[in-house]
Protein backbone atom coordinates (compact mmCIF):
# COMPACT_ATOMS: atom_id res chain seq x y z
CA UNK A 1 18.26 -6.68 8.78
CA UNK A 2 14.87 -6.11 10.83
CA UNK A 3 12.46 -8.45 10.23
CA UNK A 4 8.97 -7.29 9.22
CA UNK A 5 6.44 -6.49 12.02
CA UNK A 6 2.61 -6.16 11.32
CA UNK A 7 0.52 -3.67 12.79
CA UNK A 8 -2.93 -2.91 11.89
CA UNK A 9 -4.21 0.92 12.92
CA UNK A 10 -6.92 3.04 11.21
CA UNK A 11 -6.28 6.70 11.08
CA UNK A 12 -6.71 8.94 14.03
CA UNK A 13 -8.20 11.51 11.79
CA UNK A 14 -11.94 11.06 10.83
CA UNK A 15 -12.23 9.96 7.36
CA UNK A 16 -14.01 12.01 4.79
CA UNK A 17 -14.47 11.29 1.15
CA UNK A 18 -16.10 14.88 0.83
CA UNK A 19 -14.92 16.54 -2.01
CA UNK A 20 -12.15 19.17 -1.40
CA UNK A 21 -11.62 20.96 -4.97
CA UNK A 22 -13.79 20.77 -7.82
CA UNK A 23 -11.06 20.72 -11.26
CA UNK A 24 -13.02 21.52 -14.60
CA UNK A 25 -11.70 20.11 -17.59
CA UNK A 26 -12.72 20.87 -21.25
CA UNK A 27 -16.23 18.58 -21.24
CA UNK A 28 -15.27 16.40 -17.91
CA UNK A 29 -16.08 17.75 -14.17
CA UNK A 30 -13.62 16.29 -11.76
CA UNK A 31 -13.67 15.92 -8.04
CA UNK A 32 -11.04 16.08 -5.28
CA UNK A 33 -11.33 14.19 -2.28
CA UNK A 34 -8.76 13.35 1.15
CA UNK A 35 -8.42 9.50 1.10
CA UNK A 36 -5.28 9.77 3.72
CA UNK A 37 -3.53 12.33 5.91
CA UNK A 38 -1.29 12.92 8.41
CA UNK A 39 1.80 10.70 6.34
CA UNK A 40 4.89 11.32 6.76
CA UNK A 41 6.65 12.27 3.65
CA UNK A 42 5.26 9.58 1.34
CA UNK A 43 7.48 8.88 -1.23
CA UNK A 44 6.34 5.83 -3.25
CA UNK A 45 2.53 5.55 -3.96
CA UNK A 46 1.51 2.58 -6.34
CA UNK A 47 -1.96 0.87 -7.06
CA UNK A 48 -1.97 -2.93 -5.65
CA UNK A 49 -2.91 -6.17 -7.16
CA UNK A 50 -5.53 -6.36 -4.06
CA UNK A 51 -7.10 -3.06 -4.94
CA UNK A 52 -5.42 -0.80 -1.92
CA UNK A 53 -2.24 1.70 -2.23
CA UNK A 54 0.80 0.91 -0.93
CA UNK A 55 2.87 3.53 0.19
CA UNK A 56 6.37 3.99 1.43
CA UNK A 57 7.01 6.92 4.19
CA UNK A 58 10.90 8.13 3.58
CA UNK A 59 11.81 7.50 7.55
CA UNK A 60 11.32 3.49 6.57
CA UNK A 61 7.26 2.53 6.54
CA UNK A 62 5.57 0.44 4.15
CA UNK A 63 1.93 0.60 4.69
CA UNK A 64 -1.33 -0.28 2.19
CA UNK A 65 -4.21 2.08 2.63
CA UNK A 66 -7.46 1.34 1.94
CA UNK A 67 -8.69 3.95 -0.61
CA UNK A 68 -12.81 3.26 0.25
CA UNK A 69 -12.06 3.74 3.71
CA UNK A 70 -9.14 5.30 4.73
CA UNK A 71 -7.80 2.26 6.79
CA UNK A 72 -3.66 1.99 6.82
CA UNK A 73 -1.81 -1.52 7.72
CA UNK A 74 1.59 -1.02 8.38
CA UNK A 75 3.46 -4.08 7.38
CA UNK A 76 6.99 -3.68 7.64
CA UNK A 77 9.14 -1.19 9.67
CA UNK A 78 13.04 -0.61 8.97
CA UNK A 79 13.64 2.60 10.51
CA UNK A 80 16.40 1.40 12.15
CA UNK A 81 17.95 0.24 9.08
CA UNK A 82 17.13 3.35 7.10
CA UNK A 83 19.49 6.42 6.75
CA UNK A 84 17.82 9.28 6.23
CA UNK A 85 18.67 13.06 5.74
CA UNK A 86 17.28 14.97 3.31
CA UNK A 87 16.42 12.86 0.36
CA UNK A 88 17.63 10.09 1.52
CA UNK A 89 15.74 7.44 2.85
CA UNK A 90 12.99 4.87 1.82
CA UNK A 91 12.20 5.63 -1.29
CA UNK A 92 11.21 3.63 -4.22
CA UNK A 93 8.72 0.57 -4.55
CA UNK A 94 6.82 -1.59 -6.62
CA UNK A 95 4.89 -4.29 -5.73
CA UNK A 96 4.83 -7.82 -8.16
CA UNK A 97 0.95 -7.63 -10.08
CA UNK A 98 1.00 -11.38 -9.94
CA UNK A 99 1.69 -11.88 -6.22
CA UNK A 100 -0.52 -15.80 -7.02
CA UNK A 101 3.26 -16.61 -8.30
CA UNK A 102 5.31 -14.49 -7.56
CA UNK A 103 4.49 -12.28 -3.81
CA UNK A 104 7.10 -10.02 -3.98
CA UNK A 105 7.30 -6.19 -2.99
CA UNK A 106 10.64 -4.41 -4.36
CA UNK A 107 12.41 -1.32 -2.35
CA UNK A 108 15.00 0.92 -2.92
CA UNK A 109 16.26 2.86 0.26
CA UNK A 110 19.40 4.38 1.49
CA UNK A 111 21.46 2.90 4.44
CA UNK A 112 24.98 3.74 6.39
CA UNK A 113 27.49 1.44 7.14
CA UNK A 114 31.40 2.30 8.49
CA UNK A 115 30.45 6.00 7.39
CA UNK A 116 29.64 4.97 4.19
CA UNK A 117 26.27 5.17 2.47
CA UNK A 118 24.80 2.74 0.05
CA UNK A 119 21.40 2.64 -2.16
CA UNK A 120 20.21 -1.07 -1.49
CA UNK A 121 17.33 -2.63 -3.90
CA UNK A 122 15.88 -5.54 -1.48
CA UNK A 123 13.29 -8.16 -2.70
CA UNK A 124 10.64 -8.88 0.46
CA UNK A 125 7.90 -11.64 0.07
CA UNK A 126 4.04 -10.62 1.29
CA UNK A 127 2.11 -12.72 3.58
CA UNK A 128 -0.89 -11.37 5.01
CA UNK A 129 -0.61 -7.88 6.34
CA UNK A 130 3.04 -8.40 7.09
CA UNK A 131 6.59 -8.27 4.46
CA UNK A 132 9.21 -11.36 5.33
CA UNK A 133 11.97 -13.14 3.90
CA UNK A 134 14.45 -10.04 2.18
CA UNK A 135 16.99 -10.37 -0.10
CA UNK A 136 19.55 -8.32 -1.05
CA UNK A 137 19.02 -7.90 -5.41
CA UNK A 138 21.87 -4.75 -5.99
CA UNK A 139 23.35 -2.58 -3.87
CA UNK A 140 25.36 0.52 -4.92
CA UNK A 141 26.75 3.72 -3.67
CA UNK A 142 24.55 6.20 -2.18
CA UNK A 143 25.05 10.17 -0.86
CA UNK A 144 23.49 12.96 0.78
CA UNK A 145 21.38 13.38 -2.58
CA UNK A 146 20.98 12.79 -6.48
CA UNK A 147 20.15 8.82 -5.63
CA UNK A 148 17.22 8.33 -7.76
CA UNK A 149 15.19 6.17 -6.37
CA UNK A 150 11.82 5.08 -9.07
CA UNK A 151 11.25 1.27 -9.84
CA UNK A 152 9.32 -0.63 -12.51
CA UNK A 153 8.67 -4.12 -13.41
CA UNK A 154 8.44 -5.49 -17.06
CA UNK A 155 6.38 -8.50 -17.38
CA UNK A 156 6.57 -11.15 -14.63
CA UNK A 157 10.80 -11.09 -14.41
CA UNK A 158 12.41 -7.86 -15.53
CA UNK A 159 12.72 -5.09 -12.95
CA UNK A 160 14.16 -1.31 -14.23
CA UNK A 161 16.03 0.71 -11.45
CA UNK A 162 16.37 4.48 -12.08
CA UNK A 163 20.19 5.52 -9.97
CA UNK A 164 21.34 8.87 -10.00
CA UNK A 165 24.44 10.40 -10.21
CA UNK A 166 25.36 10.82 -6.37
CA UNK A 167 26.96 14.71 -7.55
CA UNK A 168 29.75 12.68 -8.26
CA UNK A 169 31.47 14.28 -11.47
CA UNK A 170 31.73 11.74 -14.15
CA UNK A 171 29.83 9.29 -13.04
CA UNK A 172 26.91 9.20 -15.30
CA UNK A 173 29.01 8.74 -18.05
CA UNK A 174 30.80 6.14 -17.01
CA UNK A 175 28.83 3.62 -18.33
CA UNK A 176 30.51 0.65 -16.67
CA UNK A 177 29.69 1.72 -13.50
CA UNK A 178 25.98 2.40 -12.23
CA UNK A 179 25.10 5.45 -11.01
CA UNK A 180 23.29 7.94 -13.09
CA UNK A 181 21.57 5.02 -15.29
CA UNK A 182 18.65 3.10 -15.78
CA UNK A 183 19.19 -0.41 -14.90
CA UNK A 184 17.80 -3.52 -16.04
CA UNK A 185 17.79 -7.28 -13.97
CA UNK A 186 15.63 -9.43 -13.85
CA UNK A 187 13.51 -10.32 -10.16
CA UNK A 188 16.42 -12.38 -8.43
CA UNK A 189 19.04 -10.01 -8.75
CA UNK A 190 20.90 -11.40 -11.79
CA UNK A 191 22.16 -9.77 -15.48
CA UNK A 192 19.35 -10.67 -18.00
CA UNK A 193 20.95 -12.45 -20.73
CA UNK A 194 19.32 -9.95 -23.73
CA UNK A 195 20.62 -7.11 -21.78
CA UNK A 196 22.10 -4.79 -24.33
CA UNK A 197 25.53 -5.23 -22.95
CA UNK A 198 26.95 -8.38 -22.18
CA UNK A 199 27.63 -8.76 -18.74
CA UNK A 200 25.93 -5.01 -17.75
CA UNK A 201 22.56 -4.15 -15.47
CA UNK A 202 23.46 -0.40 -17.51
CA UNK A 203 20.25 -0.04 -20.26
CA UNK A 204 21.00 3.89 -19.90
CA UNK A 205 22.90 6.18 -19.35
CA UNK A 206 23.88 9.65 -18.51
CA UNK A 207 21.38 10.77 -15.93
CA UNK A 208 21.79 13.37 -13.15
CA UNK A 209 18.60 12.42 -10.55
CA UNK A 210 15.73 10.47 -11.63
CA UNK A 211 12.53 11.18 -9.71
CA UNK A 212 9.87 9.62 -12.20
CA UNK A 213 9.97 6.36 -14.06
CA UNK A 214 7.04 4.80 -15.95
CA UNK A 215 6.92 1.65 -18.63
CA UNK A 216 3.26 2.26 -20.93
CA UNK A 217 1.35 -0.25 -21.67
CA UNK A 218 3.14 -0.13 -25.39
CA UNK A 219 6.76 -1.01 -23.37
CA UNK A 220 7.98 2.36 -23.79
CA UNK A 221 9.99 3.21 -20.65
CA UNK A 222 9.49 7.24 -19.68
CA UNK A 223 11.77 9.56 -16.81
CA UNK A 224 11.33 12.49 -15.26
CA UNK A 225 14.89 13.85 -14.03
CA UNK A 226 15.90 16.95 -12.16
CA UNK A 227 18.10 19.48 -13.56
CA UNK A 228 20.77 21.37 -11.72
CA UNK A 229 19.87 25.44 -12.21
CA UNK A 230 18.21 24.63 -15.55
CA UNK A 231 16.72 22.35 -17.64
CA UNK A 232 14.48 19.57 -15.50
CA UNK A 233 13.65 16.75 -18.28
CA UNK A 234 11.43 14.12 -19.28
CA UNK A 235 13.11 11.55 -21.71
CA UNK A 236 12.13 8.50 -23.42
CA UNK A 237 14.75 5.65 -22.25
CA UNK A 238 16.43 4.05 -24.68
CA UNK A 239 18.77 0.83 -24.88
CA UNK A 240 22.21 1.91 -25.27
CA UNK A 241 21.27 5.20 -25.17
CA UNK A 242 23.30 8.53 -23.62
CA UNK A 243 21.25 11.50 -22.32
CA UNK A 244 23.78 13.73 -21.69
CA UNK A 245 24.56 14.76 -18.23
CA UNK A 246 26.91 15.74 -16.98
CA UNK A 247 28.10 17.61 -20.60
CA UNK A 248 24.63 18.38 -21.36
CA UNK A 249 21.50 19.90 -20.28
CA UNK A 250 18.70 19.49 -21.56
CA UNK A 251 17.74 20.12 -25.23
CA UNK A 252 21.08 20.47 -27.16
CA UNK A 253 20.60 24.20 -27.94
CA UNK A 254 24.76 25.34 -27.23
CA UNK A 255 27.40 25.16 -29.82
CA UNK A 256 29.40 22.85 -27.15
CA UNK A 257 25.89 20.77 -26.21
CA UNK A 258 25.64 20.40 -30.25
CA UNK A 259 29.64 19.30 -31.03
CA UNK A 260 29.18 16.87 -27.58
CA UNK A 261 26.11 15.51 -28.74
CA UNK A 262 27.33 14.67 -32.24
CA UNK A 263 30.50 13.09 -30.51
CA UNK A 264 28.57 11.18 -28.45
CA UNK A 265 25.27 10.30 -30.21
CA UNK A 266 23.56 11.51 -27.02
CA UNK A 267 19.57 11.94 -26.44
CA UNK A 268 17.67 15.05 -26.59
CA UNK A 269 15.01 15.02 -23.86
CA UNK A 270 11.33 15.05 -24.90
CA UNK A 271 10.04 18.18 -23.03
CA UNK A 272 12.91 20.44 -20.69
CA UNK A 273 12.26 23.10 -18.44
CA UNK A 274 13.74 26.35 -17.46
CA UNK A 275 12.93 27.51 -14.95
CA UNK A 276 13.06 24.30 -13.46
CA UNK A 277 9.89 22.70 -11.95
CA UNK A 278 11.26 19.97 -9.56
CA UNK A 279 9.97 16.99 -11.59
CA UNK A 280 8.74 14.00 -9.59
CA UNK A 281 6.11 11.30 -10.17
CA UNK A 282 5.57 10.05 -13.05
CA UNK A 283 2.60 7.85 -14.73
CA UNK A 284 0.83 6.84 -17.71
CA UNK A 285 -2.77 7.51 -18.51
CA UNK A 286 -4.26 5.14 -20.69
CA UNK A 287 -8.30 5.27 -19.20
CA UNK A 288 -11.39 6.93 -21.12
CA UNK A 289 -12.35 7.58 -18.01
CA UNK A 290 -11.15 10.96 -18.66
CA UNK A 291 -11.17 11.08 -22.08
CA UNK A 292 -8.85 14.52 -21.76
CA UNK A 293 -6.42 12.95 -19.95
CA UNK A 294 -5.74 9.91 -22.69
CA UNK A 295 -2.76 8.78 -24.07
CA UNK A 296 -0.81 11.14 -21.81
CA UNK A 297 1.97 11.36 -19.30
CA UNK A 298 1.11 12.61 -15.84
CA UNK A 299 3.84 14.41 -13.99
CA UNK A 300 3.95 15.33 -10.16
CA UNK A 301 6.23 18.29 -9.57
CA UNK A 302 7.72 19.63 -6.58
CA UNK A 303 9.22 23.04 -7.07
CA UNK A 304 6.21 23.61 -9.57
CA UNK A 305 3.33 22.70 -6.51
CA UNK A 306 1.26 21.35 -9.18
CA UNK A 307 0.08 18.16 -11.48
CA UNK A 308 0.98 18.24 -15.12
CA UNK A 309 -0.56 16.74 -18.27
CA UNK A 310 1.59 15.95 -21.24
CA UNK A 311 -0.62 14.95 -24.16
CA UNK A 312 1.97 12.30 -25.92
CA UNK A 313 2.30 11.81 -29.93
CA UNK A 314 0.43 8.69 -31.11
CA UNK A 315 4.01 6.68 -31.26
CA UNK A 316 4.68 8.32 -27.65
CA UNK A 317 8.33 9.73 -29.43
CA UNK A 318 7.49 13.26 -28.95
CA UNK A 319 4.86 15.39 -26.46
CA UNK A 320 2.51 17.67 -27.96
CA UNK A 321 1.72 20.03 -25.25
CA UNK A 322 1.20 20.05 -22.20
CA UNK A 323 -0.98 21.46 -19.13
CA UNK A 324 -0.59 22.65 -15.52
CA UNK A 325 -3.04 22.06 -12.86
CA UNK A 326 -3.43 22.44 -8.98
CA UNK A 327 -0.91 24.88 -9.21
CA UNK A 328 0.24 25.67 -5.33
CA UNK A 329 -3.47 24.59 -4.06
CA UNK A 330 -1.86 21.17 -2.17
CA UNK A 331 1.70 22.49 -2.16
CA UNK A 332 4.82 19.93 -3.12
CA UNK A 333 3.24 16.83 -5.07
CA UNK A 334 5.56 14.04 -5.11
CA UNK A 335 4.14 10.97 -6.33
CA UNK A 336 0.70 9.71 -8.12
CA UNK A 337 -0.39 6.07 -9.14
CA UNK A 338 -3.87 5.35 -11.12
CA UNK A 339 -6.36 2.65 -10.81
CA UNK A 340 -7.94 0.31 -12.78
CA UNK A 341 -10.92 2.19 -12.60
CA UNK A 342 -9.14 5.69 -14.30
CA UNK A 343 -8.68 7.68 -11.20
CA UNK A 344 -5.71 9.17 -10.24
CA UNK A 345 -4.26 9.54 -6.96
CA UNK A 346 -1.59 11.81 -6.00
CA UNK A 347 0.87 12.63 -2.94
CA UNK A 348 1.94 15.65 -1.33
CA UNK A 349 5.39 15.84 0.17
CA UNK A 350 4.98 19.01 2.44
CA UNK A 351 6.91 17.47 5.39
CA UNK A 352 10.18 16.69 4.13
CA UNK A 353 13.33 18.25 4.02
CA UNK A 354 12.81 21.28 1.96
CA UNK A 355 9.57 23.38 2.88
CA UNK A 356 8.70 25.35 0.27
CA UNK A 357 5.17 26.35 1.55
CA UNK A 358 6.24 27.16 5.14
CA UNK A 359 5.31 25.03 8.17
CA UNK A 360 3.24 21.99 6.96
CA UNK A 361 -0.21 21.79 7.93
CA UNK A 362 -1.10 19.79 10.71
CA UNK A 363 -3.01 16.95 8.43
CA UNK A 364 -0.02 17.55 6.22
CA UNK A 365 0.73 14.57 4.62
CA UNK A 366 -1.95 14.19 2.03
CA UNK A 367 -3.14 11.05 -0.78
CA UNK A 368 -5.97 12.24 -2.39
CA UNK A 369 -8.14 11.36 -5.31
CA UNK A 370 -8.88 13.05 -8.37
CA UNK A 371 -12.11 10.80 -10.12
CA UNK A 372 -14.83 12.42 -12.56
CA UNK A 373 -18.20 13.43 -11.33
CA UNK A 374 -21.45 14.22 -12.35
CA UNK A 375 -21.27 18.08 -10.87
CA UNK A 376 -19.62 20.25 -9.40
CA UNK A 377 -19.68 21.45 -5.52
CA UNK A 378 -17.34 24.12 -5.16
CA UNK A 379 -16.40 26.91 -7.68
CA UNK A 380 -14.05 24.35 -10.08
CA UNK A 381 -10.75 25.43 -10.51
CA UNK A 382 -9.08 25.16 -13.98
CA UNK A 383 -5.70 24.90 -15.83
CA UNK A 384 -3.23 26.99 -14.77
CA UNK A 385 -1.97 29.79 -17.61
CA UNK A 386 1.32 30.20 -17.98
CA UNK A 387 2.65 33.02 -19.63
CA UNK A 388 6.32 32.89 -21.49
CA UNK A 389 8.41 35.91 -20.44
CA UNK A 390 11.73 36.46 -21.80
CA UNK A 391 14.04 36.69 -18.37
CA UNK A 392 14.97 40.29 -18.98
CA UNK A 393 11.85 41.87 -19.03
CA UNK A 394 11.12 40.12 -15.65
CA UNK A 395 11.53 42.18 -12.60
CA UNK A 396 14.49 41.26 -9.85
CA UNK A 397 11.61 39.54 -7.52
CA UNK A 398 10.28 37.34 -10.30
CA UNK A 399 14.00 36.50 -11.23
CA UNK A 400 14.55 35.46 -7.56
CA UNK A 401 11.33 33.29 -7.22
CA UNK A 402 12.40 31.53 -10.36
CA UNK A 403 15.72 30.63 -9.54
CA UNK A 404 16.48 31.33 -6.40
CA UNK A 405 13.76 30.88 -3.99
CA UNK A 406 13.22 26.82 -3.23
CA UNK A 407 16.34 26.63 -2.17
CA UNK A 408 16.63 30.13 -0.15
CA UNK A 409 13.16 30.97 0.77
CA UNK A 410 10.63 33.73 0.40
CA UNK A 411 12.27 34.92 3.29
CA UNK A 412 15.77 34.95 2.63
CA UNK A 413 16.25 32.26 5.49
CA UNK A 414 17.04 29.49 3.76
CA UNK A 415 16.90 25.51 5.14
CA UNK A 416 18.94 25.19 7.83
CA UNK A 417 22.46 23.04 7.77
CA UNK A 418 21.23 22.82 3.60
CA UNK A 419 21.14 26.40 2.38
CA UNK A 420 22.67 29.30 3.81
CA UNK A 421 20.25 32.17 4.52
CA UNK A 422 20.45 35.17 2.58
CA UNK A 423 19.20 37.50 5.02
CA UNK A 424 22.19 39.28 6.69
CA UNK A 425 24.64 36.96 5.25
CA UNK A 426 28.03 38.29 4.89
CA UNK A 427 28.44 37.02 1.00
CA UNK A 428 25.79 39.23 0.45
CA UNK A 429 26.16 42.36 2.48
CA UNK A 430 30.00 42.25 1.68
CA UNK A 431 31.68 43.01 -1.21
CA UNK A 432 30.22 42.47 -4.57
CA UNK A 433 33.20 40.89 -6.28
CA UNK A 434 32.92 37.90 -4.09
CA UNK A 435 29.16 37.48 -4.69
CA UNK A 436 29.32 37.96 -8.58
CA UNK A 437 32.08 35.12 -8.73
CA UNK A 438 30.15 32.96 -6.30
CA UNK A 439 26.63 33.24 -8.39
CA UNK A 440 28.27 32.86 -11.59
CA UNK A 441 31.24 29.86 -11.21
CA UNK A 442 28.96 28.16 -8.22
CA UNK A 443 30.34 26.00 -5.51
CA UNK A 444 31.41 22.92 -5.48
CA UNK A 445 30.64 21.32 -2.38
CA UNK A 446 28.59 18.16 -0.41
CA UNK A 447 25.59 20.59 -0.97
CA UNK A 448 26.68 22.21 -3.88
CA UNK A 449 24.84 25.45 -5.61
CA UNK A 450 24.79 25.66 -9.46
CA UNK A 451 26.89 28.03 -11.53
CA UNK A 452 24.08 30.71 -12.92
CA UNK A 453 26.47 31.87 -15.74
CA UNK A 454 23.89 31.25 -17.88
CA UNK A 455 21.81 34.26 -17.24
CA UNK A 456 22.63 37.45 -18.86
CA UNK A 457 24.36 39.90 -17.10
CA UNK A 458 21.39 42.09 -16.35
CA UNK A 459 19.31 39.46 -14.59
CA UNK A 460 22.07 38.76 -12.43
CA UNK A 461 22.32 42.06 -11.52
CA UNK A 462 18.47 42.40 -10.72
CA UNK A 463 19.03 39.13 -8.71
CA UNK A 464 21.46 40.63 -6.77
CA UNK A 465 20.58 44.00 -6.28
CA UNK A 466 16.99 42.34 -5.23
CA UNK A 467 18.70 40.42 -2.61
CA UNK A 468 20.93 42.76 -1.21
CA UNK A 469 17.85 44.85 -0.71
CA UNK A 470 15.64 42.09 1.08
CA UNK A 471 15.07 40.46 4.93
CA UNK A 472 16.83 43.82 6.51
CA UNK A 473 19.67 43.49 3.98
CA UNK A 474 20.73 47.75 2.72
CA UNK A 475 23.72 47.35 0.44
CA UNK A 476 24.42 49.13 -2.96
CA UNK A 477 22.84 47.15 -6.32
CA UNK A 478 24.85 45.63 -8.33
CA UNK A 479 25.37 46.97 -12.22
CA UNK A 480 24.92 45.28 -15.32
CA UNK A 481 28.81 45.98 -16.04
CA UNK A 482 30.08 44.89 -12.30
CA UNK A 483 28.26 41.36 -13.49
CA UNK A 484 30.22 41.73 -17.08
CA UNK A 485 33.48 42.42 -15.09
CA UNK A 486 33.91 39.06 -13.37
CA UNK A 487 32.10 36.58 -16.27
């Protein structure tokens, strides 16, 4: 393993605490301001015991910015050591609140050895401006994707590591092995001894891809999880507890989701969505700074381009409702952390694998601030409406954006060596049998696409006729009853 290095550098760019976006709230005026750019696909934000944010970028930097200033200290580098590909990488962090006893900085990344890939959770000690001594806590195996990644420490000695499921079939509900779970160990690596089974890191199980993970300040332990074609979710982690995937998604709402779940004693989660948003960061607001924002969960999303607010119960069992902001104004949001102090700070993620908005801008990446102010300098913008739609009144182009269009594009061109391009593809343009069969049963694969049997007939067929249509693409549409044909 490479041993830390330390290097101080400010930013090239000149900071600039301006504000950006003014975001009106029911009686509270908030402002927007850059605190850091040009990152590089920052994964892992988190508020510091010494008052900066420390950051992990997904090719293998930790760094702590300053967030007065702008200054960055890079304190450890492990490219070398890192694997990454698409979501792969460095990922995960949290950093010890007590570093007086215990200086420790936790991190989950993703690493190849003999071919193989492995998710490694390795304990580092802090010394000034510079991460030493690691040690190996857990290490598991890891994939091209679904490997979790969020971290969170319970007191002084507990540590909870969110895995996912690798797209191996089966795995989540295995719950002697641990992928797809929430674990629980304490700071050296070891089985707590109140663990809920004997002998076990599992607390949880039955988890696809965990992106978010927050513990409130009551102990209650929150996820945010990615779906496959449907249903993202945020859940309440419970001991012992089953949530369902690979068998279920989402709420149980089918007749075989209902006779699993009563089988199985599995979780509903607390708020699903379909279409899915891409859910990512996840944090608890507990500040009167913004008295709007209190007692709530704050979500990142990436597919979604935008910073959610859901307004939790007073027991935090069930969310009341919920609110969309910054909608597509800072493009993919991955990751937000809040201060002391009640403002939040959020991360954009528009140079990683999967770009969504097009070629990243050149300051592209982004931390920036979100803190009340007196006034507003700029027109404010507001919460994003969101009107429900039943699918088949929707129009083939909506249909596509919904479902269709992080993966393959606006343009039908899809991410290269990821997601085959639509435009002149011979699935497409050929015969329709073959691309019915493919868009209902899927593909199972290394980079898999869902089965979309659960849309109706007729919005497959304006999926499909909208696609063969598109990017210089002049086949026949598809009918309702070809689509009824091959279900």
């Amino acid at each position: 393993m490479l041993m830390a290095i330390s290097v101080s550098c400010t930013s090239t760019q000149q900071f600039n605490q301006a504000i950006d976006e003014n975001l009106a709230l029911d009686s509270t005026m908030l402002g927007i301001s850059v605190i850091a750019d040009s990152l590089d696909v920052p994964w892992e934000i988190t508020w510091g015991p010494d008052n900066w944010i420390w950051i992990t970028e997904q090719k293998g930097f930790i760094s702590r910015i300053n967030p007065e200033t702008g200054e960055k200290i890079t304190l450890l580098d492990i490219e070398e050591e890192v694997w990454v590909r698409t979501t792969p990488g460095l990922l995960g962090m949290v950093v010890h609140p007590n570093p007086n006893k215990f200086p420790y900085v936790f991190l989950n990344y993703t690493t190849e050895r003999d071919s193989q890939y492995f998710s490694r959770l390795v304990r580092y000690t802090y010394k000034p401006d510079t991460l030493i001594d690691p040690k190996l806590l857990l290490e598991i195996p890891a994939s091209t994707g679904h490997n979790g990644s969020r971290l969170v420490l319970s007191g002084d000695s507990i540590l909870f590591w969110a895995t996912g499921d690798i797209a191996k079939k089966g795995y989540a509900q295995d719950s002697t092995g641990l992928n797809g779970k929430v674990l629980r160990l304490d700071i050296e690596g070891g089985i707590p001894d109140d663990n809920p089974i004997k002998g076990s890191y599992v607390w949880a199980w039955g988890f696809r891809n965990i992106q978010g993970l927050v513990l409130a300040p009551d102990g209650q332990l929150y996820s945010a999880e990615h779906g496959d074609a449907i249903e993202d979710e945020v859940n309440l982690v419970l001991p012992l507890h089953n949530y369902g995937w690979q068998d279920i998604e989402g709420y149980h709402d089918e007749a075989n989701e209902i006779a699993y779940a009563k089988e199985h004693h599995t979780t509903e989660p607390l708020r699903a969505w379909t279409p899915t948003i891409a859910p990512a960061g996840l944090d608890y607001y507990a500040s009167g700074q913004i008295p709007e924002w209190q007692n709530t969960l704050l979500l990142t999303t990436l597919k979604g381009k935008s910073l959610r607010v859901l307004k939790l119960s007073d027991d935090g069992k069930s969310i009341e409702s919920e609110k969309v902001y910054l909608e597509k104004v800072y493009g993919r949001i991955r990751d937000l952390c809040v201060s002391p102090a009640g403002d939040v700070y959020i991360s954009t993620s528009n140079r990683d694998w999967n770009k969504a908005m097009g070629p990243p801008k050149e300051d592209d990446d982004k931390i920036l601030r979100i803190a009340k102010v007196k006034k507003e300098t700029k027109t404010p913008l507001t919460e994003n409406e969101h009107q429900v739609s039943t699918t088949a009144r929707l129009s083939g182009e909506v249909l596509y954006q919904q479902f269709c269009e992080s993966c393959h594009k606006a343009d039908g061109k899809g991410v290269q060596g990821t997601f085959p391009a639509l435009a002149g593809s011979e699935l497409v343009n050929g015969k329709k049998d073959a691309l019915i069969k493919v868009v209902l049963n899927g593909i199972t694969a290394e980079e898999s696409m869902p089965a979309f049997n659960f849309l109706g007939d007729l919005e497959i067929s304006k999926i499909l006729t909208y696609i063969r249509s598109q990017w210089g693409n002049k086949t026949p549409p598809v009918r309702e009853t070809e689509v009824l044909k091959y279900r």
